[in-house]
Protein backbone atom coordinates (compact mmCIF):
# COMPACT_ATOMS: atom_id res chain seq x y z
CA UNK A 1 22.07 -3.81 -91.09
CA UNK A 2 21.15 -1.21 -93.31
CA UNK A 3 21.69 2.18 -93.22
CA UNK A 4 17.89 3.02 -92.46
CA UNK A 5 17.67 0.38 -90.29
CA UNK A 6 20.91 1.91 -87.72
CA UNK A 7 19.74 5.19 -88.00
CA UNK A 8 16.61 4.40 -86.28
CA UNK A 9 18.22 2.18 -83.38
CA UNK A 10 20.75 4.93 -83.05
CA UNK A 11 18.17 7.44 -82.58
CA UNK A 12 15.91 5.12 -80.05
CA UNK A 13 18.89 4.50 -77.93
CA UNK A 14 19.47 7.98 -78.43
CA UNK A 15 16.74 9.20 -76.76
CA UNK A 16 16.32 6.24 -74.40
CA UNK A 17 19.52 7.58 -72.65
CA UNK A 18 18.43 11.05 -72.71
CA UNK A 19 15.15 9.74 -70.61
CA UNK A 20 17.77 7.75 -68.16
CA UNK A 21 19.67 10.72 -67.44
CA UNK A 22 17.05 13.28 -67.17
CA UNK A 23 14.84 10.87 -64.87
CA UNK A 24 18.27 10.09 -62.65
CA UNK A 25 18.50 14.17 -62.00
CA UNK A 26 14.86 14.22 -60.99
CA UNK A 27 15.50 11.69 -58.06
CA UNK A 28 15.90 12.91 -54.71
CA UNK A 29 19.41 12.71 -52.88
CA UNK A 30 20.25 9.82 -50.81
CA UNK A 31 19.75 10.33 -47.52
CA UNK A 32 22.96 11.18 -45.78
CA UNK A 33 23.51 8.46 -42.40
CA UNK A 34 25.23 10.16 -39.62
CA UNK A 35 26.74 7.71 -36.71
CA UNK A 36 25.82 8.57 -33.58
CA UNK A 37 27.94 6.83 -30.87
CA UNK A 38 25.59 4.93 -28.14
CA UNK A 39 26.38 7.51 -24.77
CA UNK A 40 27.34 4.99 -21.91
CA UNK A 41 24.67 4.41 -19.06
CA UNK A 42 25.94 5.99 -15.78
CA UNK A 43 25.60 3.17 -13.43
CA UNK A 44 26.68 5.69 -10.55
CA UNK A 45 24.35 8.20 -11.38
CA UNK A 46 21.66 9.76 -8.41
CA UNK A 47 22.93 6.67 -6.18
CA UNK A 48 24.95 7.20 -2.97
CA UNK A 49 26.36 5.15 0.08
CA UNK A 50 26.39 6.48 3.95
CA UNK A 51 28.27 5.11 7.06
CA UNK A 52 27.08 6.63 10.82
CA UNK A 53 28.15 6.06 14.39
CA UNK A 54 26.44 7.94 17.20
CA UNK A 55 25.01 7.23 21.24
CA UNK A 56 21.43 6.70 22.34
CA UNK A 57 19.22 7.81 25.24
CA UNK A 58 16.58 5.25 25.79
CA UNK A 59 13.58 5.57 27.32
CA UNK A 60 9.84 4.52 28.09
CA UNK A 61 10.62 0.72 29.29
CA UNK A 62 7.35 0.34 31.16
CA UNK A 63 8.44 -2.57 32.72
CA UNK A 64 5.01 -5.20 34.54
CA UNK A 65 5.45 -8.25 35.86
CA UNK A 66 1.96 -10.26 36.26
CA UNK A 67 2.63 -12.90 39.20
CA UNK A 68 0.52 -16.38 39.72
CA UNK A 69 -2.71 -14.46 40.95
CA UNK A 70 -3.35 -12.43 37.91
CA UNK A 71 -1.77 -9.67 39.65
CA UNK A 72 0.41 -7.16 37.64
CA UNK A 73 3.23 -5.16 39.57
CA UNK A 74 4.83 -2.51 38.07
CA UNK A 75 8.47 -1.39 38.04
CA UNK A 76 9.74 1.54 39.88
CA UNK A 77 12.80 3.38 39.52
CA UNK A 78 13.34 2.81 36.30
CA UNK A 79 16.76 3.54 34.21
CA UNK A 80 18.50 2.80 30.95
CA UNK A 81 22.12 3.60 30.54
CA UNK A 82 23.51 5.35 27.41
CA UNK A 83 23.89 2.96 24.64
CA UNK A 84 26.16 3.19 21.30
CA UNK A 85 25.09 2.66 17.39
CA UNK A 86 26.71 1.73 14.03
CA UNK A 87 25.31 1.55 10.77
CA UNK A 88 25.36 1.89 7.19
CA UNK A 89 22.79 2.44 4.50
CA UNK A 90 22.90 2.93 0.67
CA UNK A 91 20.36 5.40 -0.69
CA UNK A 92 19.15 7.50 -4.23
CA UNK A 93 18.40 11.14 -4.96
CA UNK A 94 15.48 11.58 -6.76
CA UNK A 95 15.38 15.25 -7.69
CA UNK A 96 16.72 18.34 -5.92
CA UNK A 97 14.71 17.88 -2.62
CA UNK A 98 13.86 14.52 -2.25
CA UNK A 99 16.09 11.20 -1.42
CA UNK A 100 15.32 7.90 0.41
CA UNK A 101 17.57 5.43 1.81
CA UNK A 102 18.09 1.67 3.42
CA UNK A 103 19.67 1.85 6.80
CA UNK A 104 20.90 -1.19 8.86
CA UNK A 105 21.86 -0.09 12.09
CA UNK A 106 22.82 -2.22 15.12
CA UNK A 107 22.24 -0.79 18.58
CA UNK A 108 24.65 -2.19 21.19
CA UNK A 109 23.52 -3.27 24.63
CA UNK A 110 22.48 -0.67 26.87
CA UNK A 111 21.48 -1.58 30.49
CA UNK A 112 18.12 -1.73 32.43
CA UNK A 113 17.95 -0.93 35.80
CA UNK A 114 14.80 -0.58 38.62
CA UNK A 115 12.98 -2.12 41.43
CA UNK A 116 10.33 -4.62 41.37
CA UNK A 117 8.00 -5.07 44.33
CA UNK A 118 7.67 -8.41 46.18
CA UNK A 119 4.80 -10.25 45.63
CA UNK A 120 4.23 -11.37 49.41
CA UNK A 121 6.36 -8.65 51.25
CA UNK A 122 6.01 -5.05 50.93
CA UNK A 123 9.41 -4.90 49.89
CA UNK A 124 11.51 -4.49 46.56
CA UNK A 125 13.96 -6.02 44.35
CA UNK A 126 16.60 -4.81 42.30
CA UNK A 127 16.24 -5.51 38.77
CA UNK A 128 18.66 -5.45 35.92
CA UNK A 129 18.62 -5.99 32.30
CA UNK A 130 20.39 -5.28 28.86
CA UNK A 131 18.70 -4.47 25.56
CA UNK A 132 20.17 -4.61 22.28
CA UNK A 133 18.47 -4.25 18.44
CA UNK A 134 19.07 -4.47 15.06
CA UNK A 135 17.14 -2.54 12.86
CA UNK A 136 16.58 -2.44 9.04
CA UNK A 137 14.77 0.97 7.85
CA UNK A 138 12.97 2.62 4.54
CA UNK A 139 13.77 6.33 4.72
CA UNK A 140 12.72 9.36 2.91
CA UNK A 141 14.06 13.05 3.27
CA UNK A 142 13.03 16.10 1.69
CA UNK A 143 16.52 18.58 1.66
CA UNK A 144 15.10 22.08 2.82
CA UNK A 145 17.66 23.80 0.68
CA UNK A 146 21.67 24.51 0.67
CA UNK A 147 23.42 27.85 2.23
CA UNK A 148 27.10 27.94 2.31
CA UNK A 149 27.35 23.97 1.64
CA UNK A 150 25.19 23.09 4.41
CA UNK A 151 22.04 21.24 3.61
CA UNK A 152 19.48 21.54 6.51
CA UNK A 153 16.36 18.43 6.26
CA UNK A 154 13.84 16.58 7.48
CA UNK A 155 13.08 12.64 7.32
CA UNK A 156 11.05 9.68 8.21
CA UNK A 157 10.76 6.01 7.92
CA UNK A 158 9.90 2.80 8.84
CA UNK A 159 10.41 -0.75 8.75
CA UNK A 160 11.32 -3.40 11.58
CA UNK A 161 13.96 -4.13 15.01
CA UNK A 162 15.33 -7.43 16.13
CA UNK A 163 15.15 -6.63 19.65
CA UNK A 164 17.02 -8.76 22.25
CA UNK A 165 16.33 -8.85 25.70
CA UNK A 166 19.22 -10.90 27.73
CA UNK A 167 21.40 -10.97 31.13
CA UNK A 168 18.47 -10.30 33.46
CA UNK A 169 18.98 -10.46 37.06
CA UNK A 170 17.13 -10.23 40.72
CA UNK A 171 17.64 -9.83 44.20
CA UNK A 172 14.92 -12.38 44.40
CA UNK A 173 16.70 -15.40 43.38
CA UNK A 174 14.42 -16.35 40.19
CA UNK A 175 15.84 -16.41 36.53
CA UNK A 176 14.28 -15.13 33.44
CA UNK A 177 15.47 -16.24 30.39
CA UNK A 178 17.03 -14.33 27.45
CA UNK A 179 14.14 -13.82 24.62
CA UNK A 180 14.05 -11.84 20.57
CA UNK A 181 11.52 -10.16 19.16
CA UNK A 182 11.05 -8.71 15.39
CA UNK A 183 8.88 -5.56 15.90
CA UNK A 184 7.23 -2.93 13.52
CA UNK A 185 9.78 0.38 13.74
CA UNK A 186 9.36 3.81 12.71
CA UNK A 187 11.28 6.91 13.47
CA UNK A 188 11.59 10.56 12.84
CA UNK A 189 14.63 12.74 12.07
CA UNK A 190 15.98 16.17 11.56
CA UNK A 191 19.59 16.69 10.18
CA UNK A 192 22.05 19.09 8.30
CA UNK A 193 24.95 17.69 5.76
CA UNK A 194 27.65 19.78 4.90
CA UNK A 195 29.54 19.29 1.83
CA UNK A 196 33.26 18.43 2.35
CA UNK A 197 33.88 18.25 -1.78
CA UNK A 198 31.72 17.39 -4.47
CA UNK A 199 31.19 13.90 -3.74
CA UNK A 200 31.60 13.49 0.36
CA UNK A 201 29.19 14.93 2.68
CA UNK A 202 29.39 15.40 6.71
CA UNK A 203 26.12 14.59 7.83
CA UNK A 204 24.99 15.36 11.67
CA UNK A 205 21.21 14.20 12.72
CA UNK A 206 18.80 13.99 15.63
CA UNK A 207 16.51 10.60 15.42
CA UNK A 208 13.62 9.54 17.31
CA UNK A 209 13.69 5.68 17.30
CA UNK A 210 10.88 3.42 17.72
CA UNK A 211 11.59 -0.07 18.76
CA UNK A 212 7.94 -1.66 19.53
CA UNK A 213 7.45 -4.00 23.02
CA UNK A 214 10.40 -6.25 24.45
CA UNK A 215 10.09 -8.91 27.29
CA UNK A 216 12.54 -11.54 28.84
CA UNK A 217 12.16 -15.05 28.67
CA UNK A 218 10.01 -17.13 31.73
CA UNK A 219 10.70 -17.29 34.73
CA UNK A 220 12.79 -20.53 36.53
CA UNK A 221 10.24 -20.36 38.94
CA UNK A 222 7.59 -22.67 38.11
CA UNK A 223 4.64 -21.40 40.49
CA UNK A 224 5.34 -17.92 38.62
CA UNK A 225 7.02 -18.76 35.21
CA UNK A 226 5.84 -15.34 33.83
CA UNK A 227 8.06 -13.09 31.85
CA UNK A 228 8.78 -9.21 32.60
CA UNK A 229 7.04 -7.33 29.89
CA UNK A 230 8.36 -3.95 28.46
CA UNK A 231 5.77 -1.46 26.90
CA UNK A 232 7.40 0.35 23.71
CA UNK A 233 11.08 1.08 23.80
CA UNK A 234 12.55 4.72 22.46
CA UNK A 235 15.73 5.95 21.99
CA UNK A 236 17.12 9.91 21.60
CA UNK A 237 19.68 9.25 18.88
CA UNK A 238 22.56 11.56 18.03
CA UNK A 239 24.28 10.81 14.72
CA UNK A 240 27.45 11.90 12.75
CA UNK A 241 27.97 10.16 9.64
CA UNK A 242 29.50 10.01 5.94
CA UNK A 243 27.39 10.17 2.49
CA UNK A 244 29.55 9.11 -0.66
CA UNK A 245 27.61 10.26 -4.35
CA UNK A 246 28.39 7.75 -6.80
CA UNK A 247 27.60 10.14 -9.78
């Protein structure tokens, strides 16, 4: 090569490298990647589980009996004995005020008691019965506020009872049968939980429970096979229960 010849290439590589460098310190800096670590989903979180026991004061049986005339007699007399309860439930916090739960509660049996007239006689009979229910409830609270750990609120739900009717007995020698029904429910409540740590609260309640209608099975008697029918049952319920946060 000759000498003219290599000092031009030397000079055009020259300056091609000068161009390289000056347009590689015009380029913007890389982007610098930061890793984030993914934050674990709190299964737990707003979620919480409740256990109650508590007694019952029914009322409003209404008990008729229609015999084979079209005739109905109504009970006199009438009286249910104090029952027991049980239940547990599994429920969410939405914000600061408002929660709702699921509530499966089973209502031991609690007796029935009155007298019946007689049909031909003016006479009566002594009746006797036992109800018992299951019931499976959607229920919302609103949480008025907290004062020194205690949490005063109000609630209300709905949703449905398996209501048994069984063991019926008369003085008048016929036999109804045991019969189920699965009835709308609703009820209405008024409470106060107190916190026992940050997790575990104490929680005391008043509920109104509606069951819907019962009635027993027919009657042995085939002349008057008709079953006792029972207008709307209610029950004066007195609970004291656990709530477990999961968060």
């Amino acid at each position: 090569m000759s000498s003219l010849k290599r000092n031009l290439f030397l000079s055009v590589f020259g300056a091609a490298m000068t161009a390289s460098v000056a347009f590689a310190a015009d380029l913007p800096a890389p982007p610098i990647i930061e890793y984030e670590p993914e934050v674990p989903v709190e299964i737990g979180s707003g979620w919480y589980l409740r256990g109650d026991l508590g007694v019952a004061a029914y009322t409003g049986a209404g008990a008729t009996w229609v015999d084979s005339t079209g005739t109905k007699w109504h009970f006199a007399n009438e009286d249910i004995e104090n029952g027991w309860l049980a239940g547990i439930g599994a429920g969410y916090y939405f914000n600061e005020k408002l929660r709702g739960d699921v509530t499966l509660d089973y209502h031991g049996k609690a007796k029935f008691k009155a007298d019946a007239p007689c049909a031909a006689a003016p006479c009566t009979t002594k009746e006797t019965l036992k109800f018992s229910a299951w019931t499976l409830m959607l229920n919302g609270y609103y949480d008025i506020g907290t004062w020194n750990s205690i949490t005063p609120y109000v609630g209300a739900g709905a949703g449905m009872a398996y209501l048994r009717a069984t063991d019926y007995t008369t003085t008048s020698g016929q036999v109804f049968g045991n019969k189920s029904r699965v009835n709308f429910a609703w009820n209405v409540m008024a409470g106060a939980a107190f916190d026992i740590s940050d997790r575990l609260k104490l929680d005391a309640n008043y509920r109104l429970m509606n069951f819907g209608k019962a009635r027993t099975g027919h009657s042995s008697n085939a002349a008057q096979p008709n079953p006792v029918k029972f207008s709307d049952l209610y029950a004066h319920e007195f609970r004291l229960g656990l709530r477990y946060d999961l968060n």
